[in-house]
C-alpha atoms as a PDB file:
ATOM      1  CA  UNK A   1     -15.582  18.281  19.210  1.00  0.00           C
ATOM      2  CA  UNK A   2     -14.553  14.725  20.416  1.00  0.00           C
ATOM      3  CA  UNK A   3     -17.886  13.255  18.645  1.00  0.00           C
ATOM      4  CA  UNK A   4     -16.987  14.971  15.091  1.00  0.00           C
ATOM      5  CA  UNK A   5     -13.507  13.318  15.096  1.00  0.00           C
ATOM      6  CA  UNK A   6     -14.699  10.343  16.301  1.00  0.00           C
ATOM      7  CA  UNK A   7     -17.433  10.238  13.381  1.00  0.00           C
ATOM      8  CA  UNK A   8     -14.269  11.380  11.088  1.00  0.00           C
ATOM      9  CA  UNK A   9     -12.468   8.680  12.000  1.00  0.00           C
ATOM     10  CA  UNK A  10     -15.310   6.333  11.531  1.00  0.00           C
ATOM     11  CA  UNK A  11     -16.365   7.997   8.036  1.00  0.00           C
ATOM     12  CA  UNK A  12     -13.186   9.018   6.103  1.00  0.00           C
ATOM     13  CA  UNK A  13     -11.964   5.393   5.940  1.00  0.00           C
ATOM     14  CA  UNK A  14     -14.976   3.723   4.465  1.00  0.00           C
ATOM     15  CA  UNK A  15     -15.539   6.572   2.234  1.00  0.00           C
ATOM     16  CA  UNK A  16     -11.841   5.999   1.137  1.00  0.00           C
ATOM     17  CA  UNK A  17     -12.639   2.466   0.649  1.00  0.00           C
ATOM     18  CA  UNK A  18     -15.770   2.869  -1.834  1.00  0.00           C
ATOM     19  CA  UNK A  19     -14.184   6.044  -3.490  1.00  0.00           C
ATOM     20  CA  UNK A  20     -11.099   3.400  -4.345  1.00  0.00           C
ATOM     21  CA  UNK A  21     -12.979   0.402  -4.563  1.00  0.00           C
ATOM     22  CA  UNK A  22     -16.193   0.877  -6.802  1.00  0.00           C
ATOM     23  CA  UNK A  23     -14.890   2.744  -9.594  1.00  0.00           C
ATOM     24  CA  UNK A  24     -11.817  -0.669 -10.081  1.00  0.00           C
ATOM     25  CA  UNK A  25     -14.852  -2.673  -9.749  1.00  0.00           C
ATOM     26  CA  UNK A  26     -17.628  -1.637 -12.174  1.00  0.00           C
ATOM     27  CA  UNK A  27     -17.139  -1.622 -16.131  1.00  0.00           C
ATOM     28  CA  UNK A  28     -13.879  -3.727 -15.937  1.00  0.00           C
ATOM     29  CA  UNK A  29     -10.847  -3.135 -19.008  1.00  0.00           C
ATOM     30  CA  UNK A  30     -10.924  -5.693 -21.072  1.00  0.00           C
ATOM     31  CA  UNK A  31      -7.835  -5.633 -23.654  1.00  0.00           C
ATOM     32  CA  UNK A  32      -5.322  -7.396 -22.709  1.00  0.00           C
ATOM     33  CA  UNK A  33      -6.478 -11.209 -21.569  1.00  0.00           C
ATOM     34  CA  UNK A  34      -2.787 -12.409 -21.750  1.00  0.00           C
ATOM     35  CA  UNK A  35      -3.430 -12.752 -17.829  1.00  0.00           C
ATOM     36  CA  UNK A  36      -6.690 -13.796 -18.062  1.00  0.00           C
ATOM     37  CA  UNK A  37      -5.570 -17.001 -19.468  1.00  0.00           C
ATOM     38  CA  UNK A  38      -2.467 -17.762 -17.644  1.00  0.00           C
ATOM     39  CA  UNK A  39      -4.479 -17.120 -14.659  1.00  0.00           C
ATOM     40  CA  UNK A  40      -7.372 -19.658 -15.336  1.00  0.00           C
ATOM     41  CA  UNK A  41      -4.678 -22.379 -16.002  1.00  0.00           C
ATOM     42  CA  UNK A  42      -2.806 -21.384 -12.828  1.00  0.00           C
ATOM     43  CA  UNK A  43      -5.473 -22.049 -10.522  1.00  0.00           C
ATOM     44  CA  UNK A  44      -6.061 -25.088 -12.467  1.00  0.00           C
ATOM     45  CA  UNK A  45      -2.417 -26.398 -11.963  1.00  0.00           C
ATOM     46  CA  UNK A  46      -2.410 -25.716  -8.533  1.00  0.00           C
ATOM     47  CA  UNK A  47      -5.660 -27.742  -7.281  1.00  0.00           C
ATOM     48  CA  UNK A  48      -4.443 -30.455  -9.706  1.00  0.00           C
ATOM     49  CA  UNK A  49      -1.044 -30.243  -7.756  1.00  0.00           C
ATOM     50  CA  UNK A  50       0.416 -30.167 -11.717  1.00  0.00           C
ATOM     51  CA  UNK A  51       3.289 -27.783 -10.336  1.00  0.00           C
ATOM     52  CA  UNK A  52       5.334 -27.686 -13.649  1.00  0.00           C
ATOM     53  CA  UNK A  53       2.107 -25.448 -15.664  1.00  0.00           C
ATOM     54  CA  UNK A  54       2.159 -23.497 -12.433  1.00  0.00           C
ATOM     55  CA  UNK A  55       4.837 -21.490 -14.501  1.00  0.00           C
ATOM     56  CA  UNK A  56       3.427 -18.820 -17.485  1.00  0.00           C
ATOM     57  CA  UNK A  57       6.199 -16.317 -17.604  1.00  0.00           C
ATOM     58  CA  UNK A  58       9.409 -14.968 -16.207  1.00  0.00           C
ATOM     59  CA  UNK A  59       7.562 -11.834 -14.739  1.00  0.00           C
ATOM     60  CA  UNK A  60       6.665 -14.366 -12.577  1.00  0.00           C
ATOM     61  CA  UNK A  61       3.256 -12.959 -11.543  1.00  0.00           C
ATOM     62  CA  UNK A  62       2.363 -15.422  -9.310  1.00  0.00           C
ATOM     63  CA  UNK A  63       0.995 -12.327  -6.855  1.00  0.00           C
ATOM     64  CA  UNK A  64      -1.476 -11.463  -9.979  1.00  0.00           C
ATOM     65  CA  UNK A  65      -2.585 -15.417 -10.376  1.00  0.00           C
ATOM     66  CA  UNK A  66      -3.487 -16.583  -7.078  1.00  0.00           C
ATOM     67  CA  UNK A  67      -6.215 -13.790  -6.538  1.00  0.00           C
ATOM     68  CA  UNK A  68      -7.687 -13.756 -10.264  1.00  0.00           C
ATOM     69  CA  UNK A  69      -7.860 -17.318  -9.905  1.00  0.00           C
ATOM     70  CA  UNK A  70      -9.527 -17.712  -7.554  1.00  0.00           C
ATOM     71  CA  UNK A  71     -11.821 -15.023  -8.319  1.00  0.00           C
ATOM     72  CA  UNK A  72     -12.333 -16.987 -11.867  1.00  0.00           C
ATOM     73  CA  UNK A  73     -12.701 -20.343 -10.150  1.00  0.00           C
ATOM     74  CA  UNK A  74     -15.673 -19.029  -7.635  1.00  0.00           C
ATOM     75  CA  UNK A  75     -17.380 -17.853 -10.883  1.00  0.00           C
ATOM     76  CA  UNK A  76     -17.210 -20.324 -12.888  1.00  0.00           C
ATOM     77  CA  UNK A  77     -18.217 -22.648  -9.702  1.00  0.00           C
ATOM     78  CA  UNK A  78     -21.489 -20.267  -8.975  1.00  0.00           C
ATOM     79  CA  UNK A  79     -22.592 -19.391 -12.748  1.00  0.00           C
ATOM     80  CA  UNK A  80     -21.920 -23.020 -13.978  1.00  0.00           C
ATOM     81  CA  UNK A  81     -20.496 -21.834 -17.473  1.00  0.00           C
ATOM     82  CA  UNK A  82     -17.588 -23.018 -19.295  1.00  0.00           C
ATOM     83  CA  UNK A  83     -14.414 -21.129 -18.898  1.00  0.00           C
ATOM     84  CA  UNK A  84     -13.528 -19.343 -22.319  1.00  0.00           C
ATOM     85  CA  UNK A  85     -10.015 -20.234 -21.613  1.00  0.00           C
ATOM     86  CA  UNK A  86     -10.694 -23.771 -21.664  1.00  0.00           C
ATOM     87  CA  UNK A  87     -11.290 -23.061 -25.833  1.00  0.00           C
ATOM     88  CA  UNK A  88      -7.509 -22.993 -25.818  1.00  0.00           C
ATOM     89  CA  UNK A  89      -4.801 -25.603 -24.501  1.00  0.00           C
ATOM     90  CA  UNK A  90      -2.598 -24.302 -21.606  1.00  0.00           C
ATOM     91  CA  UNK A  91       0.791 -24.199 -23.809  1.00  0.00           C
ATOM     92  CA  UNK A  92      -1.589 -21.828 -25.871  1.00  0.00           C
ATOM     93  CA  UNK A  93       0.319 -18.879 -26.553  1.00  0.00           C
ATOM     94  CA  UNK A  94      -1.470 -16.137 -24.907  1.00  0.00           C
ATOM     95  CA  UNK A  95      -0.392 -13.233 -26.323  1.00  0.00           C
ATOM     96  CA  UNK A  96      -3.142 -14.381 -29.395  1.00  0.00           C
ATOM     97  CA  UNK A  97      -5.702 -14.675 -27.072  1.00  0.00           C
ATOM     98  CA  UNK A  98      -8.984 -12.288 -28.016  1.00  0.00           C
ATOM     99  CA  UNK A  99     -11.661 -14.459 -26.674  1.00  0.00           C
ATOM    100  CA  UNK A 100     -14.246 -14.061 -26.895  1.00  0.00           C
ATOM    101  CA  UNK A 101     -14.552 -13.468 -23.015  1.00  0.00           C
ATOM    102  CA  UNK A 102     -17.746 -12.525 -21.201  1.00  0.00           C
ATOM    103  CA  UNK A 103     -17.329  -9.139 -19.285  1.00  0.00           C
ATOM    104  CA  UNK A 104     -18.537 -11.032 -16.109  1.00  0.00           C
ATOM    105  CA  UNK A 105     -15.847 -13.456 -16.533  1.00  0.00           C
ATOM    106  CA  UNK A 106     -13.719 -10.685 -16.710  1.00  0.00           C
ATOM    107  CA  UNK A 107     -15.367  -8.701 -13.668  1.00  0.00           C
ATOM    108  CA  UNK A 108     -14.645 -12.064 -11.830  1.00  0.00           C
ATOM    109  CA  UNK A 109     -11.365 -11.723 -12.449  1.00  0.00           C
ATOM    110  CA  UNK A 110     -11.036  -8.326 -11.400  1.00  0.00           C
ATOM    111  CA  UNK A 111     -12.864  -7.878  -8.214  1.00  0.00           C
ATOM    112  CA  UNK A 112     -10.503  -9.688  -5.923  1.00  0.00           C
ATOM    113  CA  UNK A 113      -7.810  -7.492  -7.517  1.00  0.00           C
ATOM    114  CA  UNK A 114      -9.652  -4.282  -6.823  1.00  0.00           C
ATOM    115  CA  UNK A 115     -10.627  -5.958  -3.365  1.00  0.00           C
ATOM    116  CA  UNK A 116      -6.936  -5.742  -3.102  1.00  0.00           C
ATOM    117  CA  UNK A 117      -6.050  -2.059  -4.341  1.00  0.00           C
ATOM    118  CA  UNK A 118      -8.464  -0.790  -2.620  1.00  0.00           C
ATOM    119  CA  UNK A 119      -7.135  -2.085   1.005  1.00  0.00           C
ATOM    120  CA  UNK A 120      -3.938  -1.322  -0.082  1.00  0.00           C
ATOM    121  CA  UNK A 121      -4.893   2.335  -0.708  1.00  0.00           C
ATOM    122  CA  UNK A 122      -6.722   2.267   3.082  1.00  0.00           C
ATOM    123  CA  UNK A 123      -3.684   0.752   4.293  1.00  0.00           C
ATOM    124  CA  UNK A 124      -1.378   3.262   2.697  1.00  0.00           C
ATOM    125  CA  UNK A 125      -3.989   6.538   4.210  1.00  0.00           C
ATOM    126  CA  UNK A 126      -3.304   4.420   7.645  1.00  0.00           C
ATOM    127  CA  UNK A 127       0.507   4.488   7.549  1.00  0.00           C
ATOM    128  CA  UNK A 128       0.707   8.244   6.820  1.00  0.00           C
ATOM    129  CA  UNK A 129      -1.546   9.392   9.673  1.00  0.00           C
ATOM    130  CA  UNK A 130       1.295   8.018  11.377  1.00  0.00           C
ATOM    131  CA  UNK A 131       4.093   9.646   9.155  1.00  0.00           C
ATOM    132  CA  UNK A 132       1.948  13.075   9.178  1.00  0.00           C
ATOM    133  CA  UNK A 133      -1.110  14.581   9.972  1.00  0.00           C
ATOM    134  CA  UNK A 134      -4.426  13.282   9.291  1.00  0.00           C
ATOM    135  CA  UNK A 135      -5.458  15.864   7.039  1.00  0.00           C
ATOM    136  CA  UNK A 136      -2.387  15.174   4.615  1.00  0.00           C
ATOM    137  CA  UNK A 137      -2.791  11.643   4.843  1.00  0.00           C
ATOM    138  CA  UNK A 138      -6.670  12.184   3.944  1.00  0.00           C
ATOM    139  CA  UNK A 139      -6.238  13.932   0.782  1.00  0.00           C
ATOM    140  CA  UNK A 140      -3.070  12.156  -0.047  1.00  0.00           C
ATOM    141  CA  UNK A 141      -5.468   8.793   0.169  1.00  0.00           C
ATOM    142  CA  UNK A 142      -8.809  10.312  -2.409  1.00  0.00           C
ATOM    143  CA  UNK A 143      -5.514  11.301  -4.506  1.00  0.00           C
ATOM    144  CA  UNK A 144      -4.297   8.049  -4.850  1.00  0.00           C
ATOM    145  CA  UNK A 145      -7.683   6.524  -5.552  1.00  0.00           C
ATOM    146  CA  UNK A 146      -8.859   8.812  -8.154  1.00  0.00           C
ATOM    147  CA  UNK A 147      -5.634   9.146  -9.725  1.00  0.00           C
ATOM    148  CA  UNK A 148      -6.570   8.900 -13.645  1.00  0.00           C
ATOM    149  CA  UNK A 149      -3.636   6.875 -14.313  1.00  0.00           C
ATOM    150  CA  UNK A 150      -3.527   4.478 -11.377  1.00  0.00           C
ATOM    151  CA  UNK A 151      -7.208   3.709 -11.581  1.00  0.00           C
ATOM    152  CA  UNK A 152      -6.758   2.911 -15.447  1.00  0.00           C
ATOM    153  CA  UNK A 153      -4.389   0.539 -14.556  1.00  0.00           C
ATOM    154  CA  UNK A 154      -6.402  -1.221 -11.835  1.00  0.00           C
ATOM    155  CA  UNK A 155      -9.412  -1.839 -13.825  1.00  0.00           C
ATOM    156  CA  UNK A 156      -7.226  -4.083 -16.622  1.00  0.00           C
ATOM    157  CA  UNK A 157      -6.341  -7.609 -15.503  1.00  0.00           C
ATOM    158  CA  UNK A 158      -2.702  -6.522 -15.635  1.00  0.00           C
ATOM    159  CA  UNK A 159       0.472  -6.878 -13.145  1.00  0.00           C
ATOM    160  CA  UNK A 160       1.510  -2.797 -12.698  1.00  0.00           C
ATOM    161  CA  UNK A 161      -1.541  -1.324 -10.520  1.00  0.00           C
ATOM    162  CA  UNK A 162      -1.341  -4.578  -7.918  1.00  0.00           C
ATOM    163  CA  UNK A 163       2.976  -4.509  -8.038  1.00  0.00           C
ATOM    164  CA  UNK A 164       2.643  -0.725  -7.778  1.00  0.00           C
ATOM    165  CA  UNK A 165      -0.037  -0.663  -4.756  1.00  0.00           C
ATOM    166  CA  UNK A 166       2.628  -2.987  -2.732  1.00  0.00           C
ATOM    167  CA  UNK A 167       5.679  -1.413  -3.548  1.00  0.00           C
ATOM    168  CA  UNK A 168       4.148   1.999  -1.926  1.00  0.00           C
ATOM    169  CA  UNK A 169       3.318  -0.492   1.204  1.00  0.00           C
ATOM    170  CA  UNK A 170       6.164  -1.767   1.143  1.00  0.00           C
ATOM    171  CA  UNK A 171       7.953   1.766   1.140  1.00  0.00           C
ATOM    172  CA  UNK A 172       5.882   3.523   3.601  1.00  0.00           C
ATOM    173  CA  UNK A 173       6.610   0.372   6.183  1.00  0.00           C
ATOM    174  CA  UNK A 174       9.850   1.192   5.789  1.00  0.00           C
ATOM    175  CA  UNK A 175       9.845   5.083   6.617  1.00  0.00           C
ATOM    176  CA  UNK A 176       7.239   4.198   9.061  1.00  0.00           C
ATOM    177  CA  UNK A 177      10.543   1.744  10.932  1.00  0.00           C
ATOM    178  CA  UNK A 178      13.038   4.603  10.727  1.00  0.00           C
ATOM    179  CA  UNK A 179      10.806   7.284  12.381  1.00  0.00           C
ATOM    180  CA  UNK A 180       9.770   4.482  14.967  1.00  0.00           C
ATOM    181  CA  UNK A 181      12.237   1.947  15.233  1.00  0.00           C
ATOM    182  CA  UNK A 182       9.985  -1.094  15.497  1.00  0.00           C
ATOM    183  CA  UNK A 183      11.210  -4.472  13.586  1.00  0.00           C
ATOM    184  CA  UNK A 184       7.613  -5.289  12.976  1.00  0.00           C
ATOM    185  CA  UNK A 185       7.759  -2.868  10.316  1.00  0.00           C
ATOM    186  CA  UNK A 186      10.997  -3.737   8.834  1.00  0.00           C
ATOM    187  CA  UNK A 187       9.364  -6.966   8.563  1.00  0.00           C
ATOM    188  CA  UNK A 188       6.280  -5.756   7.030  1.00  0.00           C
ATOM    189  CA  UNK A 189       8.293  -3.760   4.591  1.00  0.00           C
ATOM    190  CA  UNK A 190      10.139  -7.456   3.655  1.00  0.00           C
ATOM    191  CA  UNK A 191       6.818  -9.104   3.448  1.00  0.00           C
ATOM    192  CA  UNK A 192       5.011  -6.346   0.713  1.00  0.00           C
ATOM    193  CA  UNK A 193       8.372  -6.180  -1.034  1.00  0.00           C
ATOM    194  CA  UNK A 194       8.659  -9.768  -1.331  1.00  0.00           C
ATOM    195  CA  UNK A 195       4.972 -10.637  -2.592  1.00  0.00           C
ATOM    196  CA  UNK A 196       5.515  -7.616  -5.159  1.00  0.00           C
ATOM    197  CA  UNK A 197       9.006  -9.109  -6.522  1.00  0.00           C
ATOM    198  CA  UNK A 198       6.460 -12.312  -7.017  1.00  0.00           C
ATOM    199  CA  UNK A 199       3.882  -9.885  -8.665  1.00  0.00           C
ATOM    200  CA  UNK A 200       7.072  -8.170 -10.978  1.00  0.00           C
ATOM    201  CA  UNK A 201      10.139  -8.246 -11.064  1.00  0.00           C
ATOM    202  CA  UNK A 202      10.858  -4.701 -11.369  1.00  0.00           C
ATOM    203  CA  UNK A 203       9.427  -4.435  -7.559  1.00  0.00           C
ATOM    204  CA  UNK A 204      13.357  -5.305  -7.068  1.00  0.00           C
ATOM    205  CA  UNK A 205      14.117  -1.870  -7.435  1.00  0.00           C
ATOM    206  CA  UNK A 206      12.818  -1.845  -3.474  1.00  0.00           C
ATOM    207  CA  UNK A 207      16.403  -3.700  -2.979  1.00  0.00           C
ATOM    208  CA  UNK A 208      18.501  -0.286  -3.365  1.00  0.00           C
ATOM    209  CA  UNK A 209      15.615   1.887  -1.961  1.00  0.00           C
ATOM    210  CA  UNK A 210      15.629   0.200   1.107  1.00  0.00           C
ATOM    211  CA  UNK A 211      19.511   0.298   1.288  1.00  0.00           C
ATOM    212  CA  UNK A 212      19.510   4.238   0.787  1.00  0.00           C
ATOM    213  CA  UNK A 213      16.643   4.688   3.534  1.00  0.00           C
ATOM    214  CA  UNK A 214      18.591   2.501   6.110  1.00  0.00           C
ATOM    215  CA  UNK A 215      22.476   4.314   5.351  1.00  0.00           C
ATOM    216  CA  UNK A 216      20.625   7.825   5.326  1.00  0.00           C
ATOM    217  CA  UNK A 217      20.742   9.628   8.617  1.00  0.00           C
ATOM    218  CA  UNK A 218      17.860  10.382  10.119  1.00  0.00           C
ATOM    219  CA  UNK A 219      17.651  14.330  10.224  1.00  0.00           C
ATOM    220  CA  UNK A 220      17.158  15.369  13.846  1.00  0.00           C
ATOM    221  CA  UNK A 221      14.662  18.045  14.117  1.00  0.00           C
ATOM    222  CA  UNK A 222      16.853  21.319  15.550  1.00  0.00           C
ATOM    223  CA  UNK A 223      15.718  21.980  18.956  1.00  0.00           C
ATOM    224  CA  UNK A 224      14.735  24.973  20.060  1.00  0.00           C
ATOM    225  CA  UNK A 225      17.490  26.868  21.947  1.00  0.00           C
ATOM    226  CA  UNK A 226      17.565  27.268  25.698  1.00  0.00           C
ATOM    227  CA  UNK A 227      17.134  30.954  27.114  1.00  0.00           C
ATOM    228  CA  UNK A 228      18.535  31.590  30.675  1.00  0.00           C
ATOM    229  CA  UNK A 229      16.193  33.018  32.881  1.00  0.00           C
ATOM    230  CA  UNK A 230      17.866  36.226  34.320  1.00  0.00           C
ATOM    231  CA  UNK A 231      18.217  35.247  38.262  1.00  0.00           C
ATOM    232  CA  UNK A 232      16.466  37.239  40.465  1.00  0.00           C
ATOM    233  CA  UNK A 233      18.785  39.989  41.951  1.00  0.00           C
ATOM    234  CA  UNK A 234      20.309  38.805  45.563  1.00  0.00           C
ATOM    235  CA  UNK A 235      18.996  40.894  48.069  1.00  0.00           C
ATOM    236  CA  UNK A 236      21.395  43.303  49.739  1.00  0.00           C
ATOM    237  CA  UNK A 237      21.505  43.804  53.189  1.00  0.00           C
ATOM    238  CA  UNK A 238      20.697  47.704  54.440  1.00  0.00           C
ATOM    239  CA  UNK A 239      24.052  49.236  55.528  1.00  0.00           C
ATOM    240  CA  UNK A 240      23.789  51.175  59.069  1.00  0.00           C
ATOM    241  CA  UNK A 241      26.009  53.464  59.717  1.00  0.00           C
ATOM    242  CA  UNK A 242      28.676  52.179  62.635  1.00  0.00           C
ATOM    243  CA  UNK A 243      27.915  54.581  65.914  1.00  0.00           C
ATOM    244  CA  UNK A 244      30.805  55.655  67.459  1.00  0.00           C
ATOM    245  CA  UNK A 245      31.579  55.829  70.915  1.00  0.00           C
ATOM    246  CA  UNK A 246      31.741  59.630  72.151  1.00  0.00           C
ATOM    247  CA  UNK A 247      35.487  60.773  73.398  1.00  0.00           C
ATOM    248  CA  UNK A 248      35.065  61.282  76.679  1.00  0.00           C
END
């Protein structure tokens, strides 16, 4: 019995891990290259130290552009081509973008992003074997990654699948420091919250969430009510009758 759960325990999470992870990766979305572009100059900026075209959009999705980029820069470094967002300035409106881009260019961009996801989805299975039991944390993780919507959204070079991934982090840290009281995960919480806030802003709706979870009493778990053992009866002593002394 102890060498099936230990081969569980071995299994389930890299089985998570490609179940989340190669469907994000192969046959990338292409449509929207808005982020494609902004991310290409980004990286750009930033090794040129040209901090003022670091900035793209009020979003800010700087949490999006560090990993594409970089992912786009190690392509273009190995396959030796010429970016297809160089055809356009940087102040090129991006939003009438179309390309044409390569769909390896595009897988480039995309890997590191469903690199990402996919951790995050491990991460999140991890975190609710500690809220619950394994076996709800199990199928709650092949849920998440085969969710039709969610994976949609992390195949497309877009902000929502990578702000949503750390907002559920980010939440899950936070239950995880009310049921155990540990600041490390208060910080944690901070940390995912914060670096989704950079990915979207709407990630700021984790500022009232976390107020609720920290004013709301914890419900204490009834406990079970205590039944008196009867106490064993107290033995009596036998009575003797008293002699009496004969009238003489």
């Amino acid at each position: 019995m102890n060498r099936r759960s230990d081969l569980a325990r071995r299994v389930i999470p890299a089985l998570l891990f490609l179940t989340a992870f190669l469907p994000r990766l192969l046959r990338p979305v292409s449509r929207p290259l808005v982020w494609y572009l902004r991310s290409a100059h980004f990286i750009d900026a930033v090794l040129a130290a040209d901090w003022a075209n670091t900035i793209y959009s009020e979003h800010p999705g700087v949490g999006l552009m560090w990993p594409v980029g970089i992912g786009l820069k190690v392509y273009w470094a190995l396959s030796g081509i010429s970016p297809a967002a160089y055809t356009v300035p940087p102040d090129f409106e991006p939003i009438h973008f179309f390309g044409p881009v390569p769909l390896a260019e595009i897988s480039a961009g995309i890997a590191p992003l469903a690199l990402l996801i996919s951790l995050g989805i491990l991460g999140a299975w991890w975190m609710l074997r500690r809220l619950f039991d394994p076996a709800t944390a199990t199928v709650a993780g092949f849920l998440l990654a085969l969710s039709p919507y969610y994976l949609t959204q992390s195949k497309v070079l877009h902000l929502d699948a990578w702000m949503a991934t750390l907002m559920l982090l980010s939440a899950l840290a936070l239950l995880l420091y009310r049921r155990e009281r540990r600041r490390r995960w208060l910080l944690i919480s901070g940390a995912l919250g914060g670096i989704a806030a950079l990915v979207k802003t709407p990630a700021i709706f984790l500022l009232p969430f976390t107020g609720l979870v920290l004013v709301t009493p914890v419900p204490q778990s009834p406990s079970p009510p205590v039944t008196q053992s009867p106490s064993p009866p107290v033995p009596q002593s036998p009575s003797h009758p008293v002699p009496q002394s004969p009238n003489h």
